[in-house]
PDB file of N, CA and C in Angstrom:
ATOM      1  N   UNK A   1       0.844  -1.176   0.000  1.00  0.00           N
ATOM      2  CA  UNK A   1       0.000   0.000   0.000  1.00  0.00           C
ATOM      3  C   UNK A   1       0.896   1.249   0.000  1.00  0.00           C
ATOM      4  N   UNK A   2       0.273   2.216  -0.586  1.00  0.00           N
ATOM      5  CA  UNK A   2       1.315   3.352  -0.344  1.00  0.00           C
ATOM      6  C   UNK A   2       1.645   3.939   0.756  1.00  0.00           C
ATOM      7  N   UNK A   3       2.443   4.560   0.648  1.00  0.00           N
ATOM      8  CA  UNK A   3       2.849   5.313   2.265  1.00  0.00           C
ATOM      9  C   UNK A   3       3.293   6.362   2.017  1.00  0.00           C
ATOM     10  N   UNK A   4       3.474   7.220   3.535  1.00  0.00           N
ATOM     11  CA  UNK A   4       3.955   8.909   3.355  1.00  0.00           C
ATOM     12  C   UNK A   4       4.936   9.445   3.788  1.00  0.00           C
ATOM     13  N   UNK A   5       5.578  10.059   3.320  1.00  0.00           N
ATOM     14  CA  UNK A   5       7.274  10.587   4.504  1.00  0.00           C
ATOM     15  C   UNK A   5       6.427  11.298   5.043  1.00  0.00           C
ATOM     16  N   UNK A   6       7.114  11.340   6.236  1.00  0.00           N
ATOM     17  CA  UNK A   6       6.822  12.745   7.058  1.00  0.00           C
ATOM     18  C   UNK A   6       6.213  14.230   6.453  1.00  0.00           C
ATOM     19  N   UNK A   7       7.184  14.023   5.299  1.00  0.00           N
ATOM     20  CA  UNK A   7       6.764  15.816   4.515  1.00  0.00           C
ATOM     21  C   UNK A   7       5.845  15.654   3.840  1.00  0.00           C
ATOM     22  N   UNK A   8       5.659  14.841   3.039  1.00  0.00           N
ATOM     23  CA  UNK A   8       3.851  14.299   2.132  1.00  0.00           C
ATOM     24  C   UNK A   8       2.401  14.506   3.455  1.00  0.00           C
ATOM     25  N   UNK A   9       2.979  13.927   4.685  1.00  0.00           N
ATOM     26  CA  UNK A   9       2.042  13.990   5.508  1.00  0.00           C
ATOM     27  C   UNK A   9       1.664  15.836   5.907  1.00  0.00           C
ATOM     28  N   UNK A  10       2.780  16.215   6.452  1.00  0.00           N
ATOM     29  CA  UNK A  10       2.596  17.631   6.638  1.00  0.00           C
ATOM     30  C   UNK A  10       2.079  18.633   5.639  1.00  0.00           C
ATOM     31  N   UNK A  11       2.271  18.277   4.083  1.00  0.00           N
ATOM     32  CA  UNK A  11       1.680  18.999   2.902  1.00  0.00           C
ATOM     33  C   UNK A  11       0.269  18.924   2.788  1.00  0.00           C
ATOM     34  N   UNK A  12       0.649  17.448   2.656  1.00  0.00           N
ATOM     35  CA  UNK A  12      -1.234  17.027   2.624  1.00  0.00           C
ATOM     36  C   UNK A  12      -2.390  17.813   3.722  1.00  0.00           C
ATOM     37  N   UNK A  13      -1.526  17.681   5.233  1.00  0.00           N
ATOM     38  CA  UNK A  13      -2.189  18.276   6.137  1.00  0.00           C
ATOM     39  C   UNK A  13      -2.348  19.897   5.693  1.00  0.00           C
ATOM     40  N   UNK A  14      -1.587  20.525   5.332  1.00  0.00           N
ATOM     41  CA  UNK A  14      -1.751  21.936   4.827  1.00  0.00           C
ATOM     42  C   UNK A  14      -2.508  21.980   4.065  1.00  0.00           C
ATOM     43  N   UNK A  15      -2.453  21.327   2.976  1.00  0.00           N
ATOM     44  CA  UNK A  15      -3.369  21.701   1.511  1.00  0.00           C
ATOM     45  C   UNK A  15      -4.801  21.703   2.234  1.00  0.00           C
ATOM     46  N   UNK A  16      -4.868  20.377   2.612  1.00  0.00           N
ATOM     47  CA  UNK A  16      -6.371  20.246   3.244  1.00  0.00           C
ATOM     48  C   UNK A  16      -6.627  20.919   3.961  1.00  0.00           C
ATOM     49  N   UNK A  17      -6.146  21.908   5.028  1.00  0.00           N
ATOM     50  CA  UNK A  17      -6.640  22.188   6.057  1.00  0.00           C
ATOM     51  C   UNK A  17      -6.877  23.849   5.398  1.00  0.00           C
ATOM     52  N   UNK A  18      -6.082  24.105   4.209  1.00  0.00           N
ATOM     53  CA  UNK A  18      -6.699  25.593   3.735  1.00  0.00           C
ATOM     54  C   UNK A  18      -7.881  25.718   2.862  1.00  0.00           C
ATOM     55  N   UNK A  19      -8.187  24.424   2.406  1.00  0.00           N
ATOM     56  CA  UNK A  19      -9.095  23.921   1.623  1.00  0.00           C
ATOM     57  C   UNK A  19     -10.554  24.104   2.792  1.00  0.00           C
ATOM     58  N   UNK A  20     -10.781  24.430   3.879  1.00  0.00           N
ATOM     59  CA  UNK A  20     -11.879  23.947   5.347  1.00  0.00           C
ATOM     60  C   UNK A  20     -12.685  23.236   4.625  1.00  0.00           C
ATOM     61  N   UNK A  21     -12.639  21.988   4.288  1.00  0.00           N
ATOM     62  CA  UNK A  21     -12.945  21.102   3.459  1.00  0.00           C
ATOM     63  C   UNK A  21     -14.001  20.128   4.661  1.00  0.00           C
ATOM     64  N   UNK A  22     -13.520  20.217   5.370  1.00  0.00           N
ATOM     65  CA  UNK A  22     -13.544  19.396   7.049  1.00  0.00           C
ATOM     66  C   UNK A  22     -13.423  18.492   7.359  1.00  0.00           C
ATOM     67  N   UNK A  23     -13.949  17.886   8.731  1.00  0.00           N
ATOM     68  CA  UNK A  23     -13.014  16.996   9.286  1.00  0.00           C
ATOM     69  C   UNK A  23     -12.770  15.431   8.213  1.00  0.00           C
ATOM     70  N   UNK A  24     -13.512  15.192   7.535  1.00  0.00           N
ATOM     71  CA  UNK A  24     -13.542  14.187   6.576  1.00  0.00           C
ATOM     72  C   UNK A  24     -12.261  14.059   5.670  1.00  0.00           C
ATOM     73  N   UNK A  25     -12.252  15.304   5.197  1.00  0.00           N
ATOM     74  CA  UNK A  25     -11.328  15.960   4.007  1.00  0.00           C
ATOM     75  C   UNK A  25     -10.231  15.071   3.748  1.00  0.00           C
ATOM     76  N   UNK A  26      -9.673  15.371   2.142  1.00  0.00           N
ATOM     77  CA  UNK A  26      -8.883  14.463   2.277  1.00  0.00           C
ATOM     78  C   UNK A  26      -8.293  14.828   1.158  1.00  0.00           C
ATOM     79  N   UNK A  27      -6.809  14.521   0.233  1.00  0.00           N
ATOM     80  CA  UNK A  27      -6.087  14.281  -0.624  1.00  0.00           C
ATOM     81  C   UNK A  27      -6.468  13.557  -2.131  1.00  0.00           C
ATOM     82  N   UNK A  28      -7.234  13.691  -3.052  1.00  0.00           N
ATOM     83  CA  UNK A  28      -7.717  12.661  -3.430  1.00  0.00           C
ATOM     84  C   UNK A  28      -6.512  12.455  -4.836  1.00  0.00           C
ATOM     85  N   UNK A  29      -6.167  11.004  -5.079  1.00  0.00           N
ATOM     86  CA  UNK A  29      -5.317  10.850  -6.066  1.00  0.00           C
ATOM     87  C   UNK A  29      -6.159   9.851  -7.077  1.00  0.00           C
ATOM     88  N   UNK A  30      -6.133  10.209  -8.290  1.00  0.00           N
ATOM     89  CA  UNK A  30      -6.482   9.406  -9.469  1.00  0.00           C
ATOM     90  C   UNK A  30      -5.346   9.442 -10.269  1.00  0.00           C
ATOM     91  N   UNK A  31      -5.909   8.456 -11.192  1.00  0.00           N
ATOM     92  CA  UNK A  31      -5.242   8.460 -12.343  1.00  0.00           C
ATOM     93  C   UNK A  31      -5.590   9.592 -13.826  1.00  0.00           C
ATOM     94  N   UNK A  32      -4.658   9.947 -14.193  1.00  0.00           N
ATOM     95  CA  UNK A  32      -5.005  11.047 -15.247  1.00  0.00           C
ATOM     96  C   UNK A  32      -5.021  11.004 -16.684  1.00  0.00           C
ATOM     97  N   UNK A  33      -5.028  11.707 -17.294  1.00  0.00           N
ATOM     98  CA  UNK A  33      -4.988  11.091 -19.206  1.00  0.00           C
ATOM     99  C   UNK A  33      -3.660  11.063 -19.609  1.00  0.00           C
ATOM    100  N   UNK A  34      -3.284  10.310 -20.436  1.00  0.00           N
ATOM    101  CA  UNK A  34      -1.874  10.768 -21.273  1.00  0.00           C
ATOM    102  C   UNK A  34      -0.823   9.642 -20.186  1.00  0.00           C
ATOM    103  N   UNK A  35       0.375   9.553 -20.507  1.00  0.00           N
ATOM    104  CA  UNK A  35       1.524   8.979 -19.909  1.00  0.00           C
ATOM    105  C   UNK A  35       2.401  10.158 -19.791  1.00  0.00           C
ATOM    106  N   UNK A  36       3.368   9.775 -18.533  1.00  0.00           N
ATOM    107  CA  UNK A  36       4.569  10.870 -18.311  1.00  0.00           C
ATOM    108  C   UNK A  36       5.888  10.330 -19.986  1.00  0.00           C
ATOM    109  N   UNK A  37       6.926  10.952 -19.355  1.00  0.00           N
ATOM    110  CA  UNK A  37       8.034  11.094 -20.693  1.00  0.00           C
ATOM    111  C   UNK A  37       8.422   9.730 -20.705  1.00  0.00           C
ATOM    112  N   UNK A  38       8.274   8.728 -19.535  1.00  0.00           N
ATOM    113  CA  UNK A  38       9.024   7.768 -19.518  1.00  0.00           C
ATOM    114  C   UNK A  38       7.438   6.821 -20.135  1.00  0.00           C
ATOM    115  N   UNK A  39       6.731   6.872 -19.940  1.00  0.00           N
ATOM    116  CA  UNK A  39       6.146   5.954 -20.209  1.00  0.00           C
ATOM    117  C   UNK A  39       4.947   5.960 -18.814  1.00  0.00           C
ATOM    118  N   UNK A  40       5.009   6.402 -17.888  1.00  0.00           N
ATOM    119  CA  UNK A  40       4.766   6.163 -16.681  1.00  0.00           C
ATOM    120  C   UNK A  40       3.433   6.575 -16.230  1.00  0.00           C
ATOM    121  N   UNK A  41       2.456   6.088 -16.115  1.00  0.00           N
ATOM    122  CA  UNK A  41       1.120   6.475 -15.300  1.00  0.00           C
ATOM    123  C   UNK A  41       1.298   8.070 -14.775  1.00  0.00           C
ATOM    124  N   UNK A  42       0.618   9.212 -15.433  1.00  0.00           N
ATOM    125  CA  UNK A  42      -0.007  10.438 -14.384  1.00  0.00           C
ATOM    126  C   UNK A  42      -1.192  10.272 -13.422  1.00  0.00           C
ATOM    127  N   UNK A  43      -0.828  11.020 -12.358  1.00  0.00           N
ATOM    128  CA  UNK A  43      -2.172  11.283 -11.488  1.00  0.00           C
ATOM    129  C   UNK A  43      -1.946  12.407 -11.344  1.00  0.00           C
ATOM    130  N   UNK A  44      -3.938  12.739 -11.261  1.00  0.00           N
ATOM    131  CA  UNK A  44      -4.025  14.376 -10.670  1.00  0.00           C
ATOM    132  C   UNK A  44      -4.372  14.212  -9.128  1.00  0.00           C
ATOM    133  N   UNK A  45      -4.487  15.441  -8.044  1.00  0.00           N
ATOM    134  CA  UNK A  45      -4.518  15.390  -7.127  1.00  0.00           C
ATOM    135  C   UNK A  45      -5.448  16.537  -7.055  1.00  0.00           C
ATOM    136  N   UNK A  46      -6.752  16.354  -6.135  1.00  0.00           N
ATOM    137  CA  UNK A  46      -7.315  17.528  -5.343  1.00  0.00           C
ATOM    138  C   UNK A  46      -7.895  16.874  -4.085  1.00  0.00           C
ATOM    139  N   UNK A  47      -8.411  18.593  -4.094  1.00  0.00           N
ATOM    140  CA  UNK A  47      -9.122  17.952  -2.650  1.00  0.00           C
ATOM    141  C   UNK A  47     -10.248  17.774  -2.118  1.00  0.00           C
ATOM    142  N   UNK A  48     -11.025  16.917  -1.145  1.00  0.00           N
ATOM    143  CA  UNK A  48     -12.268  16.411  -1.716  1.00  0.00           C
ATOM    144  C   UNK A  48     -12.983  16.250  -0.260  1.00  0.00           C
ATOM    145  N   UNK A  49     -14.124  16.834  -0.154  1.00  0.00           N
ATOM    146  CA  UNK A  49     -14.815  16.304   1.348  1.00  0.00           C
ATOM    147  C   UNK A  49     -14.776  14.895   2.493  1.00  0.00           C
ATOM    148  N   UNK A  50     -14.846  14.039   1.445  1.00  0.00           N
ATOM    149  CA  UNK A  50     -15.161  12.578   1.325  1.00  0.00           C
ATOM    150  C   UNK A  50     -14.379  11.723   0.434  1.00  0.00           C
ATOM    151  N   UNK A  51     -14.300  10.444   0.818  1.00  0.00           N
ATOM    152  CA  UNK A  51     -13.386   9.419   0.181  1.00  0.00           C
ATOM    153  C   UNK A  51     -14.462   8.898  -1.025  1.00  0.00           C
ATOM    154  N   UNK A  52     -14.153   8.787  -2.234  1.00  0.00           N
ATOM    155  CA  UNK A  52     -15.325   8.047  -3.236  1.00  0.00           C
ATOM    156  C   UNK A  52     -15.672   6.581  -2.658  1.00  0.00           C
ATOM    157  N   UNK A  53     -16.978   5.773  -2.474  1.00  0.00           N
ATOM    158  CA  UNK A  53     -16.829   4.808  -2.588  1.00  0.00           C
ATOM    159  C   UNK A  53     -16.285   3.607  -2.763  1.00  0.00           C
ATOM    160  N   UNK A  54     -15.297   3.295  -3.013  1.00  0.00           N
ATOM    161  CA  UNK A  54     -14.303   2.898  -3.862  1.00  0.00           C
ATOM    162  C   UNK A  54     -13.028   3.264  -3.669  1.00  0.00           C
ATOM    163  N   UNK A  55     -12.707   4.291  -2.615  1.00  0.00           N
ATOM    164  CA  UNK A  55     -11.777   4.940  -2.840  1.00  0.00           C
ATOM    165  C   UNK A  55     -10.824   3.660  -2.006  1.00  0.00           C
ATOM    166  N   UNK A  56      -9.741   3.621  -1.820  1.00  0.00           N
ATOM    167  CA  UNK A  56      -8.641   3.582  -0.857  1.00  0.00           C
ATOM    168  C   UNK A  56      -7.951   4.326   0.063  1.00  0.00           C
ATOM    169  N   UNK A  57      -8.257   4.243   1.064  1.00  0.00           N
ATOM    170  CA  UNK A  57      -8.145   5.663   2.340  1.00  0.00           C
ATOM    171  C   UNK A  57      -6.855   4.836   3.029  1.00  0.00           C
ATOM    172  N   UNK A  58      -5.520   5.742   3.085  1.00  0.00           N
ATOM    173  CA  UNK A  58      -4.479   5.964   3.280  1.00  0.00           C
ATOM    174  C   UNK A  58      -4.344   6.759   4.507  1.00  0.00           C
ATOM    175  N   UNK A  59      -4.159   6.485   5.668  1.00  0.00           N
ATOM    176  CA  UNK A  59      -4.274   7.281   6.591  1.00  0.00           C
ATOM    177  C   UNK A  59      -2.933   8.243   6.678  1.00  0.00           C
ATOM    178  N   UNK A  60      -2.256   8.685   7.411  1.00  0.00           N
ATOM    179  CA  UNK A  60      -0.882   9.404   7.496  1.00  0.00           C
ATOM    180  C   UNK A  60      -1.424   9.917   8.866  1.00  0.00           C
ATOM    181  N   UNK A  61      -0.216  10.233   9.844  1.00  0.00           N
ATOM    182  CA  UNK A  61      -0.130  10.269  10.917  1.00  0.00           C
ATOM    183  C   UNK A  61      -1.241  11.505  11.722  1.00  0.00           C
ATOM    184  N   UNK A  62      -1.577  12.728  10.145  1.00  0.00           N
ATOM    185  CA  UNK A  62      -2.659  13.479  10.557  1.00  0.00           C
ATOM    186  C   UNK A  62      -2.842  14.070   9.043  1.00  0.00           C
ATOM    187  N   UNK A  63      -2.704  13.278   8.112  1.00  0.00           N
ATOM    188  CA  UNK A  63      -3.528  13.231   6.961  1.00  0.00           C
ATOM    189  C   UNK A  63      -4.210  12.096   6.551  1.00  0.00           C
ATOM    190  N   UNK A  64      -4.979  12.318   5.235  1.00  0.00           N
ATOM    191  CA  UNK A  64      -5.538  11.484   4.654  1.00  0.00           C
ATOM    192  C   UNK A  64      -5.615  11.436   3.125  1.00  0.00           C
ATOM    193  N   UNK A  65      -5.021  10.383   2.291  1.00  0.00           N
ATOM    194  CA  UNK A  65      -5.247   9.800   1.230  1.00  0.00           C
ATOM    195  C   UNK A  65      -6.635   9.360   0.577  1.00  0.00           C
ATOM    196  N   UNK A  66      -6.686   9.737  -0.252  1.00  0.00           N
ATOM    197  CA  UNK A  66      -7.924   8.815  -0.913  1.00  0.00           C
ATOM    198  C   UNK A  66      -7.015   8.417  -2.409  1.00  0.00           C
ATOM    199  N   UNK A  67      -7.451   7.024  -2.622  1.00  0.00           N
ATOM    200  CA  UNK A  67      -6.511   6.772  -3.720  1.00  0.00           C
ATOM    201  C   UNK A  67      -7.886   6.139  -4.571  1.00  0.00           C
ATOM    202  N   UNK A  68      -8.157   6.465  -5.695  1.00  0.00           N
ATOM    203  CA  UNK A  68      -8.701   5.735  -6.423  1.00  0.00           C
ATOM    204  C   UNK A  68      -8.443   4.461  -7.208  1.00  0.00           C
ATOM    205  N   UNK A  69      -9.493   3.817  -7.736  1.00  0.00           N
ATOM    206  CA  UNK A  69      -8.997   2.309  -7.583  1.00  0.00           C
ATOM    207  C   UNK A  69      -7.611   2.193  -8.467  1.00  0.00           C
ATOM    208  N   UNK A  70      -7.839   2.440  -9.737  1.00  0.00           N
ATOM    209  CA  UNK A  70      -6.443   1.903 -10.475  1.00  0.00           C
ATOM    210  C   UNK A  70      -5.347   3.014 -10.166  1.00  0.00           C
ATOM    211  N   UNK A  71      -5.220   4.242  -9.342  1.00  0.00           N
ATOM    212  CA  UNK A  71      -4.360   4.808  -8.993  1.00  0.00           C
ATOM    213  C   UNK A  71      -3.495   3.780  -7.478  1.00  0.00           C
ATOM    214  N   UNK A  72      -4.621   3.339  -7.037  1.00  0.00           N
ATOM    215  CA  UNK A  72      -4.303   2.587  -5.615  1.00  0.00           C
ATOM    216  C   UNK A  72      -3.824   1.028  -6.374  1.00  0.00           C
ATOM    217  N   UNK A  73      -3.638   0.529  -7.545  1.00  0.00           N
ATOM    218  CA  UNK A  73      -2.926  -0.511  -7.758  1.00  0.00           C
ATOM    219  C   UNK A  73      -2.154  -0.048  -8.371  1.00  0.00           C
ATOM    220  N   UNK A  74      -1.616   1.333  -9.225  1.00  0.00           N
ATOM    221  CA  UNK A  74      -0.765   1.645  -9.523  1.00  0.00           C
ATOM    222  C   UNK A  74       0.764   1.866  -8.555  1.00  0.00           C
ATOM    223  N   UNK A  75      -0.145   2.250  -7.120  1.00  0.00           N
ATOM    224  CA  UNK A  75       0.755   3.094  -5.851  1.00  0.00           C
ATOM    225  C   UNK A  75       1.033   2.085  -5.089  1.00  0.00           C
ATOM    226  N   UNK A  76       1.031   1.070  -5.070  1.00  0.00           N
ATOM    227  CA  UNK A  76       0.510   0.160  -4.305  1.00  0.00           C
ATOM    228  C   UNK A  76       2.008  -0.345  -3.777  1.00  0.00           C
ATOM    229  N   UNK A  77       3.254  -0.175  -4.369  1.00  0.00           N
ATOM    230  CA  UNK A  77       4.592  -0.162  -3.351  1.00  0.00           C
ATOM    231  C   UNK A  77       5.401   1.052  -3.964  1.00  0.00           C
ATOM    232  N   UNK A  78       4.826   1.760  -3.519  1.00  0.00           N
ATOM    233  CA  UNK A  78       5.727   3.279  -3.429  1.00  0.00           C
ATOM    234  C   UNK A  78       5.363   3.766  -2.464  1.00  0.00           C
ATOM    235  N   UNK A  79       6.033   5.310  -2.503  1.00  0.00           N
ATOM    236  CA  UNK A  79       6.245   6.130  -1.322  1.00  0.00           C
ATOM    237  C   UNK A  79       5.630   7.621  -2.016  1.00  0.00           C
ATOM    238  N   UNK A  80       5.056   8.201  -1.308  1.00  0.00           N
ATOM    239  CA  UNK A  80       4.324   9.875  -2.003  1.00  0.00           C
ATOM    240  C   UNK A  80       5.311  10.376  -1.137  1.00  0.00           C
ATOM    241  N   UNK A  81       6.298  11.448  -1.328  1.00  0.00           N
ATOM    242  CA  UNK A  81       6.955  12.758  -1.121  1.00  0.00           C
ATOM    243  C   UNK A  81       6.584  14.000  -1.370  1.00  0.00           C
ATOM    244  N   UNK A  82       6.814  14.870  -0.595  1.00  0.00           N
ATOM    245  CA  UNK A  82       6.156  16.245  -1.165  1.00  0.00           C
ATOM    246  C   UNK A  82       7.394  17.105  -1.052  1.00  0.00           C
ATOM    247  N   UNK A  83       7.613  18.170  -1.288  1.00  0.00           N
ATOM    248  CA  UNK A  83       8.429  19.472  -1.032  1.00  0.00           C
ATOM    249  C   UNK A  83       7.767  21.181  -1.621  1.00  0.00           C
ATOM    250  N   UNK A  84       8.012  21.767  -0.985  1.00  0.00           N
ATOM    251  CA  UNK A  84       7.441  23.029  -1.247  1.00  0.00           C
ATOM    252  C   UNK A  84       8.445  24.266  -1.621  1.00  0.00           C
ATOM    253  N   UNK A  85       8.306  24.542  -2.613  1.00  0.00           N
ATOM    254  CA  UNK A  85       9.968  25.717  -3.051  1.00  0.00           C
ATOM    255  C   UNK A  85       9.543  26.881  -2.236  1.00  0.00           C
ATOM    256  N   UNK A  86      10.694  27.811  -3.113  1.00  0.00           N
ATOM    257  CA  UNK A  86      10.276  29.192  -1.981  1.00  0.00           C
ATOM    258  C   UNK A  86       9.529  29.897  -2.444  1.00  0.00           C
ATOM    259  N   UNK A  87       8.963  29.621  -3.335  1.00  0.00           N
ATOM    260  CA  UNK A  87       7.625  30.636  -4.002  1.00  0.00           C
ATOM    261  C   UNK A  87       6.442  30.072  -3.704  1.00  0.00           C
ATOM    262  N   UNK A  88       6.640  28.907  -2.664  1.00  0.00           N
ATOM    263  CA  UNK A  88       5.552  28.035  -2.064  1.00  0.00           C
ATOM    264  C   UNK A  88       4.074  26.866  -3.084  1.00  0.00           C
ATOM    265  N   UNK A  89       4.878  27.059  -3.726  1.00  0.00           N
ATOM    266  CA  UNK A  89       4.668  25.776  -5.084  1.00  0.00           C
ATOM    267  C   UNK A  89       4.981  24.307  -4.718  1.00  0.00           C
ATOM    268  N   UNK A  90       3.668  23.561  -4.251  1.00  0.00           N
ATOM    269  CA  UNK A  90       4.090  22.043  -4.033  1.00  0.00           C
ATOM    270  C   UNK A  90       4.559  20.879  -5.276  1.00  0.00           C
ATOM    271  N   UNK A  91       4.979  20.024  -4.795  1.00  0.00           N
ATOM    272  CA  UNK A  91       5.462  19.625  -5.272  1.00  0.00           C
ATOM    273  C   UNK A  91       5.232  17.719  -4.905  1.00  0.00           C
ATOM    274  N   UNK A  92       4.629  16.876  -5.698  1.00  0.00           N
ATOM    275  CA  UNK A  92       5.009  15.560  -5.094  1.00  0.00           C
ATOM    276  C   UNK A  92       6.100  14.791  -5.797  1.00  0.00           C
ATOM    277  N   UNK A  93       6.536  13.814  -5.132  1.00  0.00           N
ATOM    278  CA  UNK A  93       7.024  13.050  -5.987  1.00  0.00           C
ATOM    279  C   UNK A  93       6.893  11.544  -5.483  1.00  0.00           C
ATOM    280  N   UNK A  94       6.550  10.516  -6.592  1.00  0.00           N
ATOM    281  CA  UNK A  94       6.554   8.979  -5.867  1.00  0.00           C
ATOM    282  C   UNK A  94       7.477   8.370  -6.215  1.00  0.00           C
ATOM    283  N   UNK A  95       7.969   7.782  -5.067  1.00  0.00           N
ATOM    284  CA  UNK A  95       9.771   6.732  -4.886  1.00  0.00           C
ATOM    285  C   UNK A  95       8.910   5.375  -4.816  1.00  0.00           C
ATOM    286  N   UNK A  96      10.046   4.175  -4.866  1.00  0.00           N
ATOM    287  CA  UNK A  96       9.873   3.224  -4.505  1.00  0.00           C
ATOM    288  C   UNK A  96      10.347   2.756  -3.148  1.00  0.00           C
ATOM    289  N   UNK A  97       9.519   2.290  -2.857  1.00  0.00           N
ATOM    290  CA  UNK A  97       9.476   1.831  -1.146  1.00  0.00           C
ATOM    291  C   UNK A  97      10.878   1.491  -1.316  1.00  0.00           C
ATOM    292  N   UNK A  98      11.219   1.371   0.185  1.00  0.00           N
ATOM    293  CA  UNK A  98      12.604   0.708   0.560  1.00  0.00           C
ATOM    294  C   UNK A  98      12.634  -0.542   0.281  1.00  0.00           C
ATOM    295  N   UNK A  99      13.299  -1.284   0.278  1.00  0.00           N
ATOM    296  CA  UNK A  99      13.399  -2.745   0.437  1.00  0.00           C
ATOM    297  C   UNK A  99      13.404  -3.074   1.633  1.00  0.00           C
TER     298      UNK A  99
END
């Protein structure tokens, strides 16, 4: 299942929490149109009251994931990263789990 560094958790918690989306709220990740340069599955990300039906809810230590279905078998051993530059522009990125 996927998982969160520390900083994915703290982003997520930001995005959502400027979003007053409320206490439900959550991260939501799908899958998107088109392939990246390598070949590689896109997802978009917003943010969403509620988990879809269907969704896959990813907890994080004080966030929350919602992964949709073929995004959540896409993610399914990686890691979500976030970072934020100084013009305060997020940023994710997904690694592969550790071994």
């Amino acid at each position: 299942m996927l998982t969160l560094t520390e900083n994915a958790d703290a982003v997520v918690t930001t995005i959502v929490g400027r979003e007053d989306a409320g206490a439900e709220a959550g991260l939501r990740i799908q899958t998107a149109e088109g392939q990246g340069p390598n070949g590689e599955a896109r997802f978009a990300v917003h943010v969403v009251p509620t988990p879809e039906p269907a969704d896959v809810v990813v907890e994080g230590p004080e966030s929350r994931v919602f992964l949709e279905d073929t995004a959540a078998d896409a993610l399914s051993d990686k890691v979500l990263d976030a970072g934020v530059d100084e013009q305060g522009a997020v940023s994710f990125t997904i690694l592969p789990q550790p071994a």
